[in-house]
C-alpha atoms as a PDB file:
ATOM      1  CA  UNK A   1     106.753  98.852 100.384  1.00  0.00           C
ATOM      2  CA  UNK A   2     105.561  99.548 104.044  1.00  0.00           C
ATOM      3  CA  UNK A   3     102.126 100.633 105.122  1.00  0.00           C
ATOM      4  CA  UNK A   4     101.942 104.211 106.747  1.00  0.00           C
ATOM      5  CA  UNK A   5      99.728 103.789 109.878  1.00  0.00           C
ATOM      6  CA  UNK A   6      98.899 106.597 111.986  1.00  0.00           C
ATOM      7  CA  UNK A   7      97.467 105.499 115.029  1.00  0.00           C
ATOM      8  CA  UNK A   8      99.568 102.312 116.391  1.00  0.00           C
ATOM      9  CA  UNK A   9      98.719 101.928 119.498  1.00  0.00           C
ATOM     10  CA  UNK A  10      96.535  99.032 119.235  1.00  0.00           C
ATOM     11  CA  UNK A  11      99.222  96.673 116.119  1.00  0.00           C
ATOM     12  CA  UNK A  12     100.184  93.420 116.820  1.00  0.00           C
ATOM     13  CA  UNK A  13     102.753  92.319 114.387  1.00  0.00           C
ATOM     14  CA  UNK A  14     104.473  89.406 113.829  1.00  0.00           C
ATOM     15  CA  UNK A  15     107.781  88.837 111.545  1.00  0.00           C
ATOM     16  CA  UNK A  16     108.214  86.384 108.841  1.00  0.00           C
ATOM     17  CA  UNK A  17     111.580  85.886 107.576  1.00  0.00           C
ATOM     18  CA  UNK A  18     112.542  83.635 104.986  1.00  0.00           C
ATOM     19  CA  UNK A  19     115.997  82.514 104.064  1.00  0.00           C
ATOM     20  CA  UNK A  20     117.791  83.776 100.758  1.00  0.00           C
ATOM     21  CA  UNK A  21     119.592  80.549  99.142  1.00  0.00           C
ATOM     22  CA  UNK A  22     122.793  82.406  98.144  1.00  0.00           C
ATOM     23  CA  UNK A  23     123.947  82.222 102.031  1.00  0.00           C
ATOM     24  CA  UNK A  24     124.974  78.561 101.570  1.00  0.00           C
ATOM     25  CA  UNK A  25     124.979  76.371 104.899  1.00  0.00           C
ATOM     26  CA  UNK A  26     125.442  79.083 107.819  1.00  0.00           C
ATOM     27  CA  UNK A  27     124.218  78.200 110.669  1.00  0.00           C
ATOM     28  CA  UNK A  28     121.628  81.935 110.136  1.00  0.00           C
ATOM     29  CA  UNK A  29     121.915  83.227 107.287  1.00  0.00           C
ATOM     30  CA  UNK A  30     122.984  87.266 106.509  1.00  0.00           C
ATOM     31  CA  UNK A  31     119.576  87.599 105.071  1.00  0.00           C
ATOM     32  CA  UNK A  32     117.923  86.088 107.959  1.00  0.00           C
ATOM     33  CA  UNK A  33     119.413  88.291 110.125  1.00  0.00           C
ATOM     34  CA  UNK A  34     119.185  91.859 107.677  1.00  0.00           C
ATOM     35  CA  UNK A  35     115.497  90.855 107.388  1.00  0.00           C
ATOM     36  CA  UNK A  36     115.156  90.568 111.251  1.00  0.00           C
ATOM     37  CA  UNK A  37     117.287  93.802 111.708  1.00  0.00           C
ATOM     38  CA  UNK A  38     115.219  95.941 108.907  1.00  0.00           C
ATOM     39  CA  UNK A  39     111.809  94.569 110.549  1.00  0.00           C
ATOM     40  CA  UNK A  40     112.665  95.370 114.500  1.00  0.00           C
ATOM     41  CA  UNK A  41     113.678  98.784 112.890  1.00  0.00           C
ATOM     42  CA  UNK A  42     110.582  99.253 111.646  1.00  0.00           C
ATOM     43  CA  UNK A  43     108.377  98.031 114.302  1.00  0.00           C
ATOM     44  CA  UNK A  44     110.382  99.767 116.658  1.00  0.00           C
ATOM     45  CA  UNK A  45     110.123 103.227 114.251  1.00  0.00           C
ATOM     46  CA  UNK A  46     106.447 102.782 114.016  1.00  0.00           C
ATOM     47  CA  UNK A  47     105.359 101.276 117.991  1.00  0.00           C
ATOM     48  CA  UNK A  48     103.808  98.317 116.812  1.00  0.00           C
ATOM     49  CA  UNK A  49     103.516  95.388 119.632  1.00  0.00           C
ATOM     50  CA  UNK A  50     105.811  92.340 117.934  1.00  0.00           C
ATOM     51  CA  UNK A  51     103.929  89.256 119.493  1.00  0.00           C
ATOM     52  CA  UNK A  52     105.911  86.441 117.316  1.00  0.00           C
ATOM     53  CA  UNK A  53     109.167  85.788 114.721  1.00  0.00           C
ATOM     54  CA  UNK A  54     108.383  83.303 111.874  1.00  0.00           C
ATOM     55  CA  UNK A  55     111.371  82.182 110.663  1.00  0.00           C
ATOM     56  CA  UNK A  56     111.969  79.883 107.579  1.00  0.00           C
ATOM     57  CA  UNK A  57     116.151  79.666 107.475  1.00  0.00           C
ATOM     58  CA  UNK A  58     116.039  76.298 105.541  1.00  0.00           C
ATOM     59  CA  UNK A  59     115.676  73.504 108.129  1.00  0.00           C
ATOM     60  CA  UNK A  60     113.655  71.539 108.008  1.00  0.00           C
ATOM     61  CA  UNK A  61     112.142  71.278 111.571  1.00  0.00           C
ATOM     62  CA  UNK A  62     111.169  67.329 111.183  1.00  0.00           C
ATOM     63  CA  UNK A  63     115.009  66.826 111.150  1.00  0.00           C
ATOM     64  CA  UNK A  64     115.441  68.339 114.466  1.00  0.00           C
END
């Protein structure tokens, strides 16, 4: 489902990306990077300004 905008000129976007468990223990997961792929497509397809990438991959940033 993806909004239709018609004047984009003035969109700043930011990605959130959350990881699917069924990649197991990859270091990024295939779904973490299709989302990231499908969303720069789409940003890129519709000129919007990406400011910032959220990304929740399943580390836990405390442990870091």
């Amino acid at each position: 489902m993806f909004l239709n905008i018609n004047d984009t000129k003035d969109f700043k976007v930011a990605m959130y990306i959350r990881l699917s468990k069924e990649d197991g223990d990859k270091q990024e997961s295939e779904s973490v990077t299709n989302q990231r792929n499908l969303i720069l497509r789409y940003i890129k397809d519709n000129k919007l300004k990406l400011i910032d990438e959220y990304i929740d991959d399943g580390v836990s940033r405390h442990n870091l």
